[in-house]
Protein backbone atom coordinates (compact mmCIF):
# COMPACT_ATOMS: atom_id res chain seq x y z
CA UNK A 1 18.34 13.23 -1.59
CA UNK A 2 15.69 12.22 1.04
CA UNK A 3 13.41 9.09 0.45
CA UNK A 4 10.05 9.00 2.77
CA UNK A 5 10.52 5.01 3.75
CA UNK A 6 6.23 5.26 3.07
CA UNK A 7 7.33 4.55 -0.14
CA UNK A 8 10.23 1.99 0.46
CA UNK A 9 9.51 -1.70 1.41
CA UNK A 10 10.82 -2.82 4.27
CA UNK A 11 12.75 -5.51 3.01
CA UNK A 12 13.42 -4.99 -0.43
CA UNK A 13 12.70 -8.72 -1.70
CA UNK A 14 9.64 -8.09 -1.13
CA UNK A 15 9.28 -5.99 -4.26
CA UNK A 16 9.85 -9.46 -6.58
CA UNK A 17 7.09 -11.68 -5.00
CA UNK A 18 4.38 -11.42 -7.57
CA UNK A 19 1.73 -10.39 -4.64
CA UNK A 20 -1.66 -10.27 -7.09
CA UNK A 21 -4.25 -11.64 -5.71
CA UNK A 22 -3.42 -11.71 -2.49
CA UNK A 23 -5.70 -11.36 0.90
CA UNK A 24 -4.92 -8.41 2.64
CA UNK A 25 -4.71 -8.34 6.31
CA UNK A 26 -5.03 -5.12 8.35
CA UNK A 27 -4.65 -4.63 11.97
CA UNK A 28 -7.44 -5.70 13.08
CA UNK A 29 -8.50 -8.17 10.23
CA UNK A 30 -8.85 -8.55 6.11
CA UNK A 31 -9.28 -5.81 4.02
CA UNK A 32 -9.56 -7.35 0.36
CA UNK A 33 -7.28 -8.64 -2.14
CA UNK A 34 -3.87 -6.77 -4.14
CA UNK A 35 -5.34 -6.43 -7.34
CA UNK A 36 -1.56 -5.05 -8.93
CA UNK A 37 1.50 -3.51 -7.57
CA UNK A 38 3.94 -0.99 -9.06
CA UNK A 39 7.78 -1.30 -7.80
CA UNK A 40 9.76 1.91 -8.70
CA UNK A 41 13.24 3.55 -6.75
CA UNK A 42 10.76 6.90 -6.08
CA UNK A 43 7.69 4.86 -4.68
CA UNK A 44 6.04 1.83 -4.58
CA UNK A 45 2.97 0.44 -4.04
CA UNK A 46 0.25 -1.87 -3.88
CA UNK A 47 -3.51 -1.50 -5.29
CA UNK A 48 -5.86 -3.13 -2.94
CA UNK A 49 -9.31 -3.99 -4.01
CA UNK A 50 -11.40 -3.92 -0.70
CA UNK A 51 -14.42 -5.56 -1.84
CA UNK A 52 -16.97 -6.80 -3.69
CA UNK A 53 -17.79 -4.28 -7.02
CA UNK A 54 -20.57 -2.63 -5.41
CA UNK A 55 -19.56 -2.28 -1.65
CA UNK A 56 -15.54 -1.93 -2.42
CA UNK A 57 -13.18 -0.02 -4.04
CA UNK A 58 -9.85 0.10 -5.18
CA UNK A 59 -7.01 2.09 -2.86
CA UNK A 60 -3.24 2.84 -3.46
CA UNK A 61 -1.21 1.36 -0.46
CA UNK A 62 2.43 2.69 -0.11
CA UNK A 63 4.53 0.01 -0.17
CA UNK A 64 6.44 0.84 3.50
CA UNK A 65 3.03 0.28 5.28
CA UNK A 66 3.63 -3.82 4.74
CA UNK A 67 4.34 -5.78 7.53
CA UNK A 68 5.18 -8.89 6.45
CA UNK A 69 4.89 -11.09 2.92
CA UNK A 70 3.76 -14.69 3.40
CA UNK A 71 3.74 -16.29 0.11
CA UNK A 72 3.16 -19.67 1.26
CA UNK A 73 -0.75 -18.06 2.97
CA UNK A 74 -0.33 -15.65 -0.04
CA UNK A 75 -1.32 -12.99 3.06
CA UNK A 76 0.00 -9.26 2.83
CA UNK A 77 0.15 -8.00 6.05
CA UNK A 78 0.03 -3.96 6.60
CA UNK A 79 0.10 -1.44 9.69
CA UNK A 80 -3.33 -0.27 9.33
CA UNK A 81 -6.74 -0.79 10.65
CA UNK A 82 -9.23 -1.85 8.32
CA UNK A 83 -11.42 1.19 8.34
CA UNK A 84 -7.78 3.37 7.92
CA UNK A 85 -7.50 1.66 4.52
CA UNK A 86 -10.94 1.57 3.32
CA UNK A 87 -11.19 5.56 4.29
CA UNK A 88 -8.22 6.47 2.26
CA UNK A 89 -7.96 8.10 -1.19
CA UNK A 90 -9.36 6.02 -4.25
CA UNK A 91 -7.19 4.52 -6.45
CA UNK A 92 -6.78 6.90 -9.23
CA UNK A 93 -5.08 4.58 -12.11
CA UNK A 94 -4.77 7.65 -14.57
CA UNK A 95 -2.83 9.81 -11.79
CA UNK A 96 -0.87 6.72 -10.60
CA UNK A 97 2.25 8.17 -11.64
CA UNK A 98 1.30 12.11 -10.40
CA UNK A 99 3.64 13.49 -7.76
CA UNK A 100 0.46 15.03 -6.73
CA UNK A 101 -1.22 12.26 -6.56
CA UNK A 102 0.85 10.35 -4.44
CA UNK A 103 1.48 13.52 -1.76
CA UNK A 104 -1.83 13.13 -1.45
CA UNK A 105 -1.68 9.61 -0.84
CA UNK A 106 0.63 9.96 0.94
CA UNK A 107 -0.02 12.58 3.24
CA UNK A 108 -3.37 10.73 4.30
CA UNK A 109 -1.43 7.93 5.72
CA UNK A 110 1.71 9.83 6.99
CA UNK A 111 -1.25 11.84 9.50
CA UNK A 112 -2.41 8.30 10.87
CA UNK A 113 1.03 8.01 11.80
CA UNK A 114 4.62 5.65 10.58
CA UNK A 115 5.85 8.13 7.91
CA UNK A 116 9.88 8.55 8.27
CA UNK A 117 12.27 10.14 6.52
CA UNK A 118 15.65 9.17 5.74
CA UNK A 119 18.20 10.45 3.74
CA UNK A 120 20.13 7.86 1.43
């Protein structure tokens, strides 16, 4: 069985810090706020809200584009400019758990680059 590391975090504590609420930080500066997170052996992610209501939306971040974790900042740090994550697919909460959904997700950030696969 093959498991695209997209979907893995890098270092698996990472998966129990309670990281709602907070500030993400892109390449090339902040990009909003986690606003959940879903921590499962096939995929996980983050949801990142990327701004205000009417200016922002909501976007599904694979879990293996984070950086680092700095709970004492309570800073998220991920691989991606800002303009990378605000482009990508909306978060879709009712297809959350679609294979489809997440290929697609998936696929959008595996073209910008940093998608490997591994077998385990």
């Amino acid at each position: 069985m093959a498991m695209n590391e997209l979907w893995a975090y890098r270092d698996p504590g990472w998966r129990d810090v309670d990281t709602d609420g907070y500030r993400v930080e892109a390449l090339d500066g902040t990009i909003g706020h986690i606003r959940g997170a879903v921590s499962a052996p096939g995929g996980s992610y983050v949801v990142v809200d990327t701004g205000p209501w009417i200016f922002g939306k909501k976007v599904l971040l694979p879990a293996g584009l984070i950086d680092r974790v700095h709970p004492e900042e309570g800073k998220v740090y991920v691989e991606r400019t800002k303009d990378a994550v605000k482009e990508a697919p909306g978060f879709d909460e009712d297809r959350a758990a679609d294979e489809a959904y997440l290929a697609e997700v998936g696929d959008y950030y595996a073209i910008l680059g940093g998608a490997r696969i591994v077998s385990v």
